[in-house]
N, C-alpha and C. Protein backbone atom coordinates (compact mmCIF):
# COMPACT_ATOMS: atom_id res chain seq x y z
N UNK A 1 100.95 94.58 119.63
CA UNK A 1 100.53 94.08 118.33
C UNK A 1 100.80 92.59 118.19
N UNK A 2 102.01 91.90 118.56
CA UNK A 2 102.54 90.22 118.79
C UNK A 2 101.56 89.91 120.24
N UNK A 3 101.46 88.82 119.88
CA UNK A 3 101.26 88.23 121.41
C UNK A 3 102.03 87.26 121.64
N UNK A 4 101.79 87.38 122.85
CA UNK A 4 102.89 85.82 123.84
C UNK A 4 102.54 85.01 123.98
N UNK A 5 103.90 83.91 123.29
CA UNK A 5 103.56 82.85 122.96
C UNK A 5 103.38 81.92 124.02
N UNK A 6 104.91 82.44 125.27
CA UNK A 6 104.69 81.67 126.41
C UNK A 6 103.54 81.64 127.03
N UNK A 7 102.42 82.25 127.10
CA UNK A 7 101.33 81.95 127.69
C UNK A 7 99.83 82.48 127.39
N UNK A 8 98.78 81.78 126.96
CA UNK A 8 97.82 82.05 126.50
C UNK A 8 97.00 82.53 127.05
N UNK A 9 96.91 83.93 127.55
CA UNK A 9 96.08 84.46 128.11
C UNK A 9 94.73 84.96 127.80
N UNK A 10 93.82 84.36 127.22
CA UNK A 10 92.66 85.07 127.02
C UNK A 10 92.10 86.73 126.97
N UNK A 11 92.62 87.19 128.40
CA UNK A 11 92.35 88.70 128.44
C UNK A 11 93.61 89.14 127.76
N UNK A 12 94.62 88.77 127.59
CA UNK A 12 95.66 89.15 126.91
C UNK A 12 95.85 89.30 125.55
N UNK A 13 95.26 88.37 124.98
CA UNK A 13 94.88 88.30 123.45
C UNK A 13 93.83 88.81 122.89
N UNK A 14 92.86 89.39 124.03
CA UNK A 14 91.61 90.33 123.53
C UNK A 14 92.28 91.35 123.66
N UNK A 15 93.26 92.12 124.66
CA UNK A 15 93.83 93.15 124.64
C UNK A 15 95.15 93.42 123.07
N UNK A 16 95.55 92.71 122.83
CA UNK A 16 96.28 93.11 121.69
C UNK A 16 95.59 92.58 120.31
N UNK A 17 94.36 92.23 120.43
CA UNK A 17 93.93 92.32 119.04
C UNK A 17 93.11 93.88 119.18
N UNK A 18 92.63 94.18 120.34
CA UNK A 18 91.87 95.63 120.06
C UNK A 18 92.83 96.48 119.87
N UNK A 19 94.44 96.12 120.27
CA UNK A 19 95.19 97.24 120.16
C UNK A 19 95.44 97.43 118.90
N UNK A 20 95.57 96.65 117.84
CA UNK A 20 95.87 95.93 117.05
C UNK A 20 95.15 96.58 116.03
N UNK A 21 93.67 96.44 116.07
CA UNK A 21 92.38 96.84 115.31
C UNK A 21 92.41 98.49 115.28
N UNK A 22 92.63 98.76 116.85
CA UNK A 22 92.75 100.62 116.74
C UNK A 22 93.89 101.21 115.94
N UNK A 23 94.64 100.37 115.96
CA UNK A 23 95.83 101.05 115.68
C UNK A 23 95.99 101.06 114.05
N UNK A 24 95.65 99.99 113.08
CA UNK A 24 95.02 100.36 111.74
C UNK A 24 94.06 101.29 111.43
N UNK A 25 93.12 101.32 112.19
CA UNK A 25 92.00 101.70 111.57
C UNK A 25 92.91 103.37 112.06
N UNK A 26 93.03 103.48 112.96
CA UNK A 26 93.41 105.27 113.56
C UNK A 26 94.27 105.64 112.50
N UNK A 27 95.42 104.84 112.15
CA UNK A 27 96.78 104.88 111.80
C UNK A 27 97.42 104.21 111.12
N UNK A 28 96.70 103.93 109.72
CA UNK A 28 97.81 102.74 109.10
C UNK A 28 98.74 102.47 108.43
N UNK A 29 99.51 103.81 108.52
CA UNK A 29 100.79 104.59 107.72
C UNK A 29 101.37 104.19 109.06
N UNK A 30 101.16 104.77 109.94
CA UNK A 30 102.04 104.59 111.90
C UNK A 30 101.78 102.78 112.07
N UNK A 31 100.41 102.19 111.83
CA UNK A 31 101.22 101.15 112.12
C UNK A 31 102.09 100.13 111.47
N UNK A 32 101.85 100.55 110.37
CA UNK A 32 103.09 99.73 109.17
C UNK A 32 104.37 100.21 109.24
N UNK A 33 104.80 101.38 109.78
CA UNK A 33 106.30 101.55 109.66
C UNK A 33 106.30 101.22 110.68
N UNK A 34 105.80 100.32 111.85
CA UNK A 34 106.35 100.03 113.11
C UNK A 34 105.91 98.64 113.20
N UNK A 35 105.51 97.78 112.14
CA UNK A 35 104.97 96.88 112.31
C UNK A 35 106.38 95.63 111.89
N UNK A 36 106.37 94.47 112.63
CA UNK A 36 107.59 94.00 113.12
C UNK A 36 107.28 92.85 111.86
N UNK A 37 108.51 92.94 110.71
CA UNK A 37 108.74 92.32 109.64
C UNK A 37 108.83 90.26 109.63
N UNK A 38 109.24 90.57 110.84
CA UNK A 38 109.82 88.90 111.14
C UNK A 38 108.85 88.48 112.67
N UNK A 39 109.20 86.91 112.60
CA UNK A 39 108.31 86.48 114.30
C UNK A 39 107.81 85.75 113.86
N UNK A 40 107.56 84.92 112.65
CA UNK A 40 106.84 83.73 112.12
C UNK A 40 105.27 83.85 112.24
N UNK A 41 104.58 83.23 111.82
CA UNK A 41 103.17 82.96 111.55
C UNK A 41 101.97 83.05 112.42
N UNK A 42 102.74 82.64 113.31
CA UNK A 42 101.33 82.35 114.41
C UNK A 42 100.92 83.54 114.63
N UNK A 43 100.96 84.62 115.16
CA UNK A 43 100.67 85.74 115.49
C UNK A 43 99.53 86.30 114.36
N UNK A 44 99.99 86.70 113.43
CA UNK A 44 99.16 87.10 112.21
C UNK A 44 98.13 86.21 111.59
N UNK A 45 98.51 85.06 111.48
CA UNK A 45 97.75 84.11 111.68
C UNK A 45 96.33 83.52 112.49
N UNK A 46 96.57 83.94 114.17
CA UNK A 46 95.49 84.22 114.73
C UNK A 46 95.25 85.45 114.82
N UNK A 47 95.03 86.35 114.28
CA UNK A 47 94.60 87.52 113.91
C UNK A 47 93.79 87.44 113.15
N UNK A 48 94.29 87.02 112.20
CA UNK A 48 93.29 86.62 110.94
C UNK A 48 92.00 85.82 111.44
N UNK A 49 92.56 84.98 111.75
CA UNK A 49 91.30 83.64 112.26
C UNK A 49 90.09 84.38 113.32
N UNK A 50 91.01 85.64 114.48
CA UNK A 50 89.75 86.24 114.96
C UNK A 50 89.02 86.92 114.05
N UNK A 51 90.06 88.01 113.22
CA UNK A 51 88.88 88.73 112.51
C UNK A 51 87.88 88.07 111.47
N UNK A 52 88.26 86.62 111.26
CA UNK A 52 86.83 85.93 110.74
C UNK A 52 86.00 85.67 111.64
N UNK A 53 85.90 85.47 113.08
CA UNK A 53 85.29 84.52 113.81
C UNK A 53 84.40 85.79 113.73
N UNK A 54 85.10 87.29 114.06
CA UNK A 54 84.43 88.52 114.22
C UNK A 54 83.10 88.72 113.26
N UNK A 55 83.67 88.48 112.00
CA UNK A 55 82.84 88.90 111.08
C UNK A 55 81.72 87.91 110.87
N UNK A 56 82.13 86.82 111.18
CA UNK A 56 81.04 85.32 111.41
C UNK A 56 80.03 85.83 112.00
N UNK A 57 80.78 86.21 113.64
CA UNK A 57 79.64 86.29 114.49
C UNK A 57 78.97 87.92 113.55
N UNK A 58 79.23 88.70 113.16
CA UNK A 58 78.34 90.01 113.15
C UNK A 58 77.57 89.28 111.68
N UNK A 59 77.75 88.80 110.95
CA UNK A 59 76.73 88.16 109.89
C UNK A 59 75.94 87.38 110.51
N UNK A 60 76.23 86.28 111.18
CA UNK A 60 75.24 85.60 112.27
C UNK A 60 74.16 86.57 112.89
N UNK A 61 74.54 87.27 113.92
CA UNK A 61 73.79 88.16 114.50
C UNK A 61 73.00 89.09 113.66
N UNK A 62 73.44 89.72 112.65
CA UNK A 62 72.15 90.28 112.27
C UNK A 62 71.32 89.29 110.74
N UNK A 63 71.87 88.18 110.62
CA UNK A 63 71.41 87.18 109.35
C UNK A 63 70.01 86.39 110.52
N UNK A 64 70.53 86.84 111.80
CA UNK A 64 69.22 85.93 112.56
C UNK A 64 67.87 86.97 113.09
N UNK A 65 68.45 88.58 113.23
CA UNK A 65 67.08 89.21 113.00
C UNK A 65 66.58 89.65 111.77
N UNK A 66 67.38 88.89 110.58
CA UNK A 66 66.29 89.15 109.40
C UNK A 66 67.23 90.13 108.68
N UNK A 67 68.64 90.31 108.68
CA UNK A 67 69.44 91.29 107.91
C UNK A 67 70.60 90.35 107.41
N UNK A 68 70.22 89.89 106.16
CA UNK A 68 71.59 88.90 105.56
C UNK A 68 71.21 87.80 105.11
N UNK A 69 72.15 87.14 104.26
CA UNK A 69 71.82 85.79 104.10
C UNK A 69 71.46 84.92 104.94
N UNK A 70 72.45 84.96 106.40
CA UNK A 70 72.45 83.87 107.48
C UNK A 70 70.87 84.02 107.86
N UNK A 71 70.08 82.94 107.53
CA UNK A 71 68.70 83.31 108.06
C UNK A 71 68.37 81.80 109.17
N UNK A 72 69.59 81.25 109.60
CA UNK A 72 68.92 80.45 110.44
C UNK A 72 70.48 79.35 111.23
N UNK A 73 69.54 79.23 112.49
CA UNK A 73 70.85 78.70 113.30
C UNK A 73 72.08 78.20 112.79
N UNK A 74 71.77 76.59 111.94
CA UNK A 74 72.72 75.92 111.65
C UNK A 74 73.53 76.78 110.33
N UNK A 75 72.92 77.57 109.69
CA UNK A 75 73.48 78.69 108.57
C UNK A 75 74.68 79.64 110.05
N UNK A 76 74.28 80.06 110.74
CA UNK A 76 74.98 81.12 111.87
C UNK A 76 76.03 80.16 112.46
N UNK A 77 75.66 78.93 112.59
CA UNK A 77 76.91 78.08 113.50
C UNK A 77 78.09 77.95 112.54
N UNK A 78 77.88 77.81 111.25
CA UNK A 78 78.42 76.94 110.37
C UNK A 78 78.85 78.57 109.63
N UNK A 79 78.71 79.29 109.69
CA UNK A 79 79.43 80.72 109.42
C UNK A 79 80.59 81.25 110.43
N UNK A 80 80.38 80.79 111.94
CA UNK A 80 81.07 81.34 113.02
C UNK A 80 81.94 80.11 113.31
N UNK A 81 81.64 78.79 112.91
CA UNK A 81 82.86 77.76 113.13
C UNK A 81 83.35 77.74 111.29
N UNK A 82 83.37 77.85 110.47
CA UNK A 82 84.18 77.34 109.50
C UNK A 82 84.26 79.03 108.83
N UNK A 83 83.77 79.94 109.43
CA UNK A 83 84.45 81.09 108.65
C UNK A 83 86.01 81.39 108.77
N UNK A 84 86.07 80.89 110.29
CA UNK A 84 87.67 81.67 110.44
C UNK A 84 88.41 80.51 109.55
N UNK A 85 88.10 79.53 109.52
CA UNK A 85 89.06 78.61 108.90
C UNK A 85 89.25 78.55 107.55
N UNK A 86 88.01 78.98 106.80
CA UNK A 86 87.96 79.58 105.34
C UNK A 86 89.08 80.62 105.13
N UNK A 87 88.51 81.57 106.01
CA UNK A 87 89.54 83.08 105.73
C UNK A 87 91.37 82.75 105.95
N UNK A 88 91.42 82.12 107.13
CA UNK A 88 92.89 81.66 107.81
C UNK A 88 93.22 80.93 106.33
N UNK A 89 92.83 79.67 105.48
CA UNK A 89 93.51 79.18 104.47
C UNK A 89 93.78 80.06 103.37
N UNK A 90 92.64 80.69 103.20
CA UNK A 90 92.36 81.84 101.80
C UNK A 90 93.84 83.11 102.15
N UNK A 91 93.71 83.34 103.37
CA UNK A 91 94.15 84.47 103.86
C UNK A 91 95.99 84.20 102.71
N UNK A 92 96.28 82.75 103.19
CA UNK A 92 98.10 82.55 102.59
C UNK A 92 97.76 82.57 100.88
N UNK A 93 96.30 82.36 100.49
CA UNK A 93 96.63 82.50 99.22
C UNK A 93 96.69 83.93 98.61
N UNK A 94 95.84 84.85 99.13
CA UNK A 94 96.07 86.09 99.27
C UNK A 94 96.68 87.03 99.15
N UNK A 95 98.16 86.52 100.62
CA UNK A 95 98.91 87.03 100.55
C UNK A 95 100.26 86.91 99.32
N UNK A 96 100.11 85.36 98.37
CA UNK A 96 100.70 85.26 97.69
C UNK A 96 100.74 85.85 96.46
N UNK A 97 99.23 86.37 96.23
CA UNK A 97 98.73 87.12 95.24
C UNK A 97 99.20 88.46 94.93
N UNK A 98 98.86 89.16 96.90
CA UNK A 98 99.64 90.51 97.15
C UNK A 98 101.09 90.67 96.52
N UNK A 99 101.83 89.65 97.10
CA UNK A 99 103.50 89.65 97.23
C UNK A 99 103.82 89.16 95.27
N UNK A 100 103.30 89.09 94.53
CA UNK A 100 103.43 88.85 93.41
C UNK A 100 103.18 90.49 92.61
N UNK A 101 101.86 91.08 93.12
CA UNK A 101 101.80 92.39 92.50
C UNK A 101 103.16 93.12 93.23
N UNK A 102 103.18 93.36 94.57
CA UNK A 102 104.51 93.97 94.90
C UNK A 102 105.36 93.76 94.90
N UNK A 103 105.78 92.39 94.25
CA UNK A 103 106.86 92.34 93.53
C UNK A 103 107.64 93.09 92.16
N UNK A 104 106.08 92.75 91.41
CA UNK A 104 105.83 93.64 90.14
C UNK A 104 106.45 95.05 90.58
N UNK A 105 105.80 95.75 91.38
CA UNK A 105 106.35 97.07 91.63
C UNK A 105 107.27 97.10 91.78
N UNK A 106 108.46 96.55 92.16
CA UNK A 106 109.60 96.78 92.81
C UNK A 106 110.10 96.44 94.26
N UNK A 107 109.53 95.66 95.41
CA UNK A 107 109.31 95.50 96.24
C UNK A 107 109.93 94.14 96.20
N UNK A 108 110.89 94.23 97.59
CA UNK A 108 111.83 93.39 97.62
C UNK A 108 111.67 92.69 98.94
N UNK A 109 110.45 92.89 99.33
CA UNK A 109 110.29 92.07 100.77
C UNK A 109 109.50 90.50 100.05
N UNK A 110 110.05 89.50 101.43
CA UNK A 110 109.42 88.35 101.63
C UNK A 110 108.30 88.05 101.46
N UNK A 111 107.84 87.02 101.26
CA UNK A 111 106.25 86.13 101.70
C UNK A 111 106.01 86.46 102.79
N UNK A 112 106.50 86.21 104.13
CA UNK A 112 106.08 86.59 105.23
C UNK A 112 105.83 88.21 105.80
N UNK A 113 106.78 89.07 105.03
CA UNK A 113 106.05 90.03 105.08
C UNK A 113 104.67 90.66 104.33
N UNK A 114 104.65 90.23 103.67
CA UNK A 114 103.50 90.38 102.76
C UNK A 114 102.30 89.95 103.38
N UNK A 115 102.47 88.66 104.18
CA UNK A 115 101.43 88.44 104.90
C UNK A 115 100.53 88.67 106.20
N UNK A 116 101.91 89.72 106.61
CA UNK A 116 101.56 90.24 107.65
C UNK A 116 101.11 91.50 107.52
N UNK A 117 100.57 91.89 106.56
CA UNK A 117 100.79 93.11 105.47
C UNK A 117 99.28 92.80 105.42
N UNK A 118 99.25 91.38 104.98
CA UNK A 118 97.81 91.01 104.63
C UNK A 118 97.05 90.90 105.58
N UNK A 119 97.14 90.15 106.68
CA UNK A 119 96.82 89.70 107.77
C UNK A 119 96.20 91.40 108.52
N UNK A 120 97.20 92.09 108.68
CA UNK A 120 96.67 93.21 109.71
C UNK A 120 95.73 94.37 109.05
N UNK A 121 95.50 93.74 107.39
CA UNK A 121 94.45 94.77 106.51
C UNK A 121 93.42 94.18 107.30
N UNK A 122 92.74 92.97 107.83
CA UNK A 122 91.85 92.59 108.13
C UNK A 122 91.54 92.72 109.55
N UNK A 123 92.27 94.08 109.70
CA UNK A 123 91.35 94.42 111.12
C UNK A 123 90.06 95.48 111.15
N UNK A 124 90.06 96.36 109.65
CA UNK A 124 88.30 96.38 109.27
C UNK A 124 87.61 95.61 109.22
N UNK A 125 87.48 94.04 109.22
CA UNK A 125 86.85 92.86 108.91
C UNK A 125 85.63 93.68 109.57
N UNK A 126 85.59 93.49 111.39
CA UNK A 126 83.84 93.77 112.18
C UNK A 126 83.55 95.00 111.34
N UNK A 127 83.86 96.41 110.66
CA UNK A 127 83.41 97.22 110.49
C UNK A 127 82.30 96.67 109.27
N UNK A 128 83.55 96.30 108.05
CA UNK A 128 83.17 96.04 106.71
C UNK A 128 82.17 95.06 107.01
N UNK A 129 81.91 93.96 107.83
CA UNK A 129 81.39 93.02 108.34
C UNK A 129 79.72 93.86 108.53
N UNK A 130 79.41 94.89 108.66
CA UNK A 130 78.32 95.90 109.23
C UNK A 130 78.27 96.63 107.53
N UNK A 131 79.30 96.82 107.12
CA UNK A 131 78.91 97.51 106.50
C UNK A 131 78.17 96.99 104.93
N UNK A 132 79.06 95.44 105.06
CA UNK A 132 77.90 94.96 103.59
C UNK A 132 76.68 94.82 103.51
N UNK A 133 75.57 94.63 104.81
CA UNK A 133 74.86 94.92 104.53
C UNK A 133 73.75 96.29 104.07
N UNK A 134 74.73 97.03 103.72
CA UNK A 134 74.20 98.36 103.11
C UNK A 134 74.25 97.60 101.37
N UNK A 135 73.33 98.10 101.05
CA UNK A 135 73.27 97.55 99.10
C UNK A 135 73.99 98.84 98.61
N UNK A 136 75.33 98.27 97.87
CA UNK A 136 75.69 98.56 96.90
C UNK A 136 76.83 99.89 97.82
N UNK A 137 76.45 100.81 98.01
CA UNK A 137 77.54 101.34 98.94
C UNK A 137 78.40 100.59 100.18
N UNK A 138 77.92 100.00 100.96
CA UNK A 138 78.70 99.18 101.83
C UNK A 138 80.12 98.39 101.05
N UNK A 139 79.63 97.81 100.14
CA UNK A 139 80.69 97.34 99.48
C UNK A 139 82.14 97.99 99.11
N UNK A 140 80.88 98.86 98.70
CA UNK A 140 82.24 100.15 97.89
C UNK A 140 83.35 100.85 98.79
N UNK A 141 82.76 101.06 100.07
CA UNK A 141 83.29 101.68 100.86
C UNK A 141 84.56 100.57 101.49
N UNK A 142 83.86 99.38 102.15
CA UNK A 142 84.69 98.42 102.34
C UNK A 142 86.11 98.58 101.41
N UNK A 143 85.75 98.33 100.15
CA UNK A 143 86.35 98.19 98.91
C UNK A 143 87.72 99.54 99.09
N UNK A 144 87.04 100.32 98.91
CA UNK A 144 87.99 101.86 99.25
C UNK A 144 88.69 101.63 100.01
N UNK A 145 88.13 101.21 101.20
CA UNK A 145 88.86 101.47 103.32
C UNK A 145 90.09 100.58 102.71
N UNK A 146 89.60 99.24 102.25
CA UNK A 146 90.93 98.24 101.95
C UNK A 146 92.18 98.37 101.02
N UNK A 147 91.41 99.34 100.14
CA UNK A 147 92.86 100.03 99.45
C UNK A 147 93.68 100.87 99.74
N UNK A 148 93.16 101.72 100.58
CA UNK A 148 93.53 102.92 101.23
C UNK A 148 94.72 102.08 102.06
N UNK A 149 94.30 101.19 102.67
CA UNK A 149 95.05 100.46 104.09
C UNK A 149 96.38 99.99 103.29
N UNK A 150 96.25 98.76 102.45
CA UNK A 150 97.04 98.11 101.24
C UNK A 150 97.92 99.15 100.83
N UNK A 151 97.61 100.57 100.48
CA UNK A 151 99.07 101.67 99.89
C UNK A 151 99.88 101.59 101.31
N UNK A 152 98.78 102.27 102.23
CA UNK A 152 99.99 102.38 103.21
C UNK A 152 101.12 101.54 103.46
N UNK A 153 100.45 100.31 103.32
CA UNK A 153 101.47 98.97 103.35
C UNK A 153 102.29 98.55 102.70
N UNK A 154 102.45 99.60 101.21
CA UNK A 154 103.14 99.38 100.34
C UNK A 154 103.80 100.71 100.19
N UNK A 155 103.40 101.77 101.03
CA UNK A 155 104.50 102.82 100.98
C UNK A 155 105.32 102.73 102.45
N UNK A 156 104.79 102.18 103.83
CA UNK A 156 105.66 102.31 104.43
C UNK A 156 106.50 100.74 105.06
N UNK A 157 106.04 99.98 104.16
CA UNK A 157 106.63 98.54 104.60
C UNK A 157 107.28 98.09 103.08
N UNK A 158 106.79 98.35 101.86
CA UNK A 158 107.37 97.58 100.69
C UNK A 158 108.26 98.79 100.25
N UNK A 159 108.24 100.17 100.91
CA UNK A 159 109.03 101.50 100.45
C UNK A 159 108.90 101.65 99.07
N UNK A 160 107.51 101.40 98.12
CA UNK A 160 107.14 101.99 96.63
C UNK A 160 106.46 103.07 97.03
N UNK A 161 106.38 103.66 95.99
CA UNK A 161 106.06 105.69 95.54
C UNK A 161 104.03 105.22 95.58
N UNK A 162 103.87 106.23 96.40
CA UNK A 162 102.57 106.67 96.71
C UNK A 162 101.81 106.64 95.57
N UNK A 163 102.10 107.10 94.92
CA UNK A 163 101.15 107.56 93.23
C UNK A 163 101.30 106.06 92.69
N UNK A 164 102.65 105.23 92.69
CA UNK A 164 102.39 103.86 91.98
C UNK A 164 101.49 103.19 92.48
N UNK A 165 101.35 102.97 93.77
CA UNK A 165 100.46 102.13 94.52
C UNK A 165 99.27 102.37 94.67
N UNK A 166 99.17 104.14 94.75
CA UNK A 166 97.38 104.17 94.18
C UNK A 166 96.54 103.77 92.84
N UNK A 167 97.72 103.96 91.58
CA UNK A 167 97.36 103.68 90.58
C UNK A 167 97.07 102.14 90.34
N UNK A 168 97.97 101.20 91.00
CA UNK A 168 97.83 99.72 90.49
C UNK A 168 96.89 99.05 91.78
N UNK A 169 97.02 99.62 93.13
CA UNK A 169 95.57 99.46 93.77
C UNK A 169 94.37 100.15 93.62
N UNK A 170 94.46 100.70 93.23
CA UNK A 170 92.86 101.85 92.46
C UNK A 170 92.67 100.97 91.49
N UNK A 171 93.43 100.50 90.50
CA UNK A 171 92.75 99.84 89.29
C UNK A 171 92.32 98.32 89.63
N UNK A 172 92.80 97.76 90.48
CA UNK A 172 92.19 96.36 91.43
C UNK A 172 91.08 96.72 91.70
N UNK A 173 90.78 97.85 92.79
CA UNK A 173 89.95 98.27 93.59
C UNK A 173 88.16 98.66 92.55
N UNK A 174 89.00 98.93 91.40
CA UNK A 174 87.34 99.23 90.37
C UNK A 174 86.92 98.59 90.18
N UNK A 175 88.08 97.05 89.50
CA UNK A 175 87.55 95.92 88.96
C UNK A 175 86.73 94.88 89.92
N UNK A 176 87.28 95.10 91.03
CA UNK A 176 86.47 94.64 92.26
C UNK A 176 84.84 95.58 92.63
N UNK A 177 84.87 96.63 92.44
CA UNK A 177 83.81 97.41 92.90
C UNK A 177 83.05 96.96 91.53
N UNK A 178 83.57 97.21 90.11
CA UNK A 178 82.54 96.78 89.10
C UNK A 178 81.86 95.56 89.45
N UNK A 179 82.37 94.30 90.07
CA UNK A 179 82.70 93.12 90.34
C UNK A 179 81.21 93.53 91.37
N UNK A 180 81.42 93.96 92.41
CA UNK A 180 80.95 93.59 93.19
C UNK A 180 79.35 93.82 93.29
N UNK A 181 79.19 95.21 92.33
CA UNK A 181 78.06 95.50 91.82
C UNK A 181 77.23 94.81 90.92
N UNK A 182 77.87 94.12 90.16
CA UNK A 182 77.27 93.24 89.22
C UNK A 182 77.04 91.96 89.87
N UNK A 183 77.46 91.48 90.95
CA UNK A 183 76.71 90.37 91.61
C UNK A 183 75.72 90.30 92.24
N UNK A 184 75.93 91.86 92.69
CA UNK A 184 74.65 92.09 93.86
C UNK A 184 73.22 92.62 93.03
N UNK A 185 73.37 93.41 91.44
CA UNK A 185 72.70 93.20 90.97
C UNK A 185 71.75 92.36 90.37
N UNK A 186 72.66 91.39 90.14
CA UNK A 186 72.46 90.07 89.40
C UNK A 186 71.70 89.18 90.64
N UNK A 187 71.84 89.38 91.70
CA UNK A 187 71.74 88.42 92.85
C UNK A 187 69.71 89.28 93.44
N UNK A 188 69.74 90.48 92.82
CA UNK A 188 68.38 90.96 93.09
C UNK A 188 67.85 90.99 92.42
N UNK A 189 67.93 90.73 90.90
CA UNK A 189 67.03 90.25 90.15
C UNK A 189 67.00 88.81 90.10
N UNK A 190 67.23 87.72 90.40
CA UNK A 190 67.37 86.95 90.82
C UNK A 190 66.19 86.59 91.76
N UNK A 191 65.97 87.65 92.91
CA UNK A 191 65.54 87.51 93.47
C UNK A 191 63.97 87.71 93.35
N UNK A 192 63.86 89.21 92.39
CA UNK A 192 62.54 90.08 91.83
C UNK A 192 62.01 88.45 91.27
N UNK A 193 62.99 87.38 90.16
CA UNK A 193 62.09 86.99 89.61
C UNK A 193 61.88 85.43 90.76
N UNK A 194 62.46 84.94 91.71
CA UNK A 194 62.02 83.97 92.44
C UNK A 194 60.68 84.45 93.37
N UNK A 195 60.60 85.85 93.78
CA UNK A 195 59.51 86.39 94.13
C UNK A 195 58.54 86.46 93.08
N UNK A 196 58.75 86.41 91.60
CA UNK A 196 57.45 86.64 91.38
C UNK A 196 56.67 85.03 90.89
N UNK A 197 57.98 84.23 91.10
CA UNK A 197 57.32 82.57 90.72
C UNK A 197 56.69 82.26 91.60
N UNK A 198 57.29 82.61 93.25
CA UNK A 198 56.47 82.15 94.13
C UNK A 198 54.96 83.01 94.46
N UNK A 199 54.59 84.27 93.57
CA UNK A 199 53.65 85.02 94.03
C UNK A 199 52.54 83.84 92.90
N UNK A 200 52.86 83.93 91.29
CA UNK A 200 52.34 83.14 90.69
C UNK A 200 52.02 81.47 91.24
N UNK A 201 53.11 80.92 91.80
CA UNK A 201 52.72 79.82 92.79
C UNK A 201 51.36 79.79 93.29
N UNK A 202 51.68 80.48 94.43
CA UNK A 202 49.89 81.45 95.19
C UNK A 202 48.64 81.12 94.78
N UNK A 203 49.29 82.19 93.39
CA UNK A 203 47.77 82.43 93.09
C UNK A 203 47.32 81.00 92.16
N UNK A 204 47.86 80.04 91.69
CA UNK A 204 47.47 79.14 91.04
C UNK A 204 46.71 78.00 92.57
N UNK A 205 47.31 77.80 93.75
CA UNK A 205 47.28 77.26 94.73
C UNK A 205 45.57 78.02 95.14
């Protein structure tokens, strides 16, 4: 799950981020009570930064056969070089956000744990990454997978009661899903009516 610092191995660091990725997604009750509290930044850190580059590239790739916003090269370059670096800055504000609600609860761990807390939720990134482009369910589901992950992390790393953490991440998790629906609504009518200026365009042309 750490990698080594003494030496940057390429095949080495593809091997413990897949271990990394399986091991949440299989298990993310098993890998939070085994997940190592201390070790400083870097580690979680480039974790993070892959699972943006990940999700860059899978919006790229299908934004260029016609599935997504990304509808064109310099849109795909400029998603796969400044995504990870978006997510990597966003990622510490994040985690400060997290470590403030679990504080609220009762939760007596650090910033740095919290962020590593945060950091290893984002090894759904490639899935959720596939899955927004589904309308309106993709989201939701994303939305779910990430709360689901977040209790575990707060029942077997912050040691709060199961039922608290569903209740105060379930009630995030709606306001986000209400959230997320109302943009994408808003973002297709939006669209119904730029399609119908440009059909009227047309026909005046």
């Amino acid at each position: 799950m750490e990698t080594n610092r003494n030496a940057v191995d390429p095949r080495a660091l593809l091997d413990s981020l897949k271990e990394t990725v399986i091991a949440v997604i299989k298990d993310p009750s098993g890998f939070y009570r085994t997940m190592p509290r201390t070790g400083g930044y870097i580690d979680p850190v480039i974790f993070v930064a892959c699972m943006g580059l990940a999700g860059g590239l899978i919006q790229s790739v299908l934004g260029l056969i016609g599935i997504g916003p990304v509808n064109s090269l310099f849109s795909a370059l400029s998603s796969i070089v400044l995504g990870p670096i978006f997510v990597a800055i966003f990622s510490f504000i994040i985690a400060a956000i997290l470590l403030v609600i679990w504080r609220a609860m009762g939760s007596q761990e650090q910033y740095e744990v919290a962020y590593r807390c945060m950091a290893y939720s984002l090894a759904i990134t490639p899935i959720t990454a596939l899955l927004h482009f589904i309308p309106y369910a993709g989201s939701l589901i994303a939305i779910a997978w990430s709360t689901y992950i977040l209790v575990c992390a707060s029942v077997e790393v912050h040691r709060l009661e199961a039922r608290k953490a569903w209740i105060v991440f379930g009630a995030i998790a709606l306001i986000l899903a209400i959230g997320s629906i109302s943009v994408q609504l808003s973002a297709r009518r939006w669209e119904e009516r730029l399609g119908h200026v440009e059909r009227k365009l047309s026909d005046i042309e």
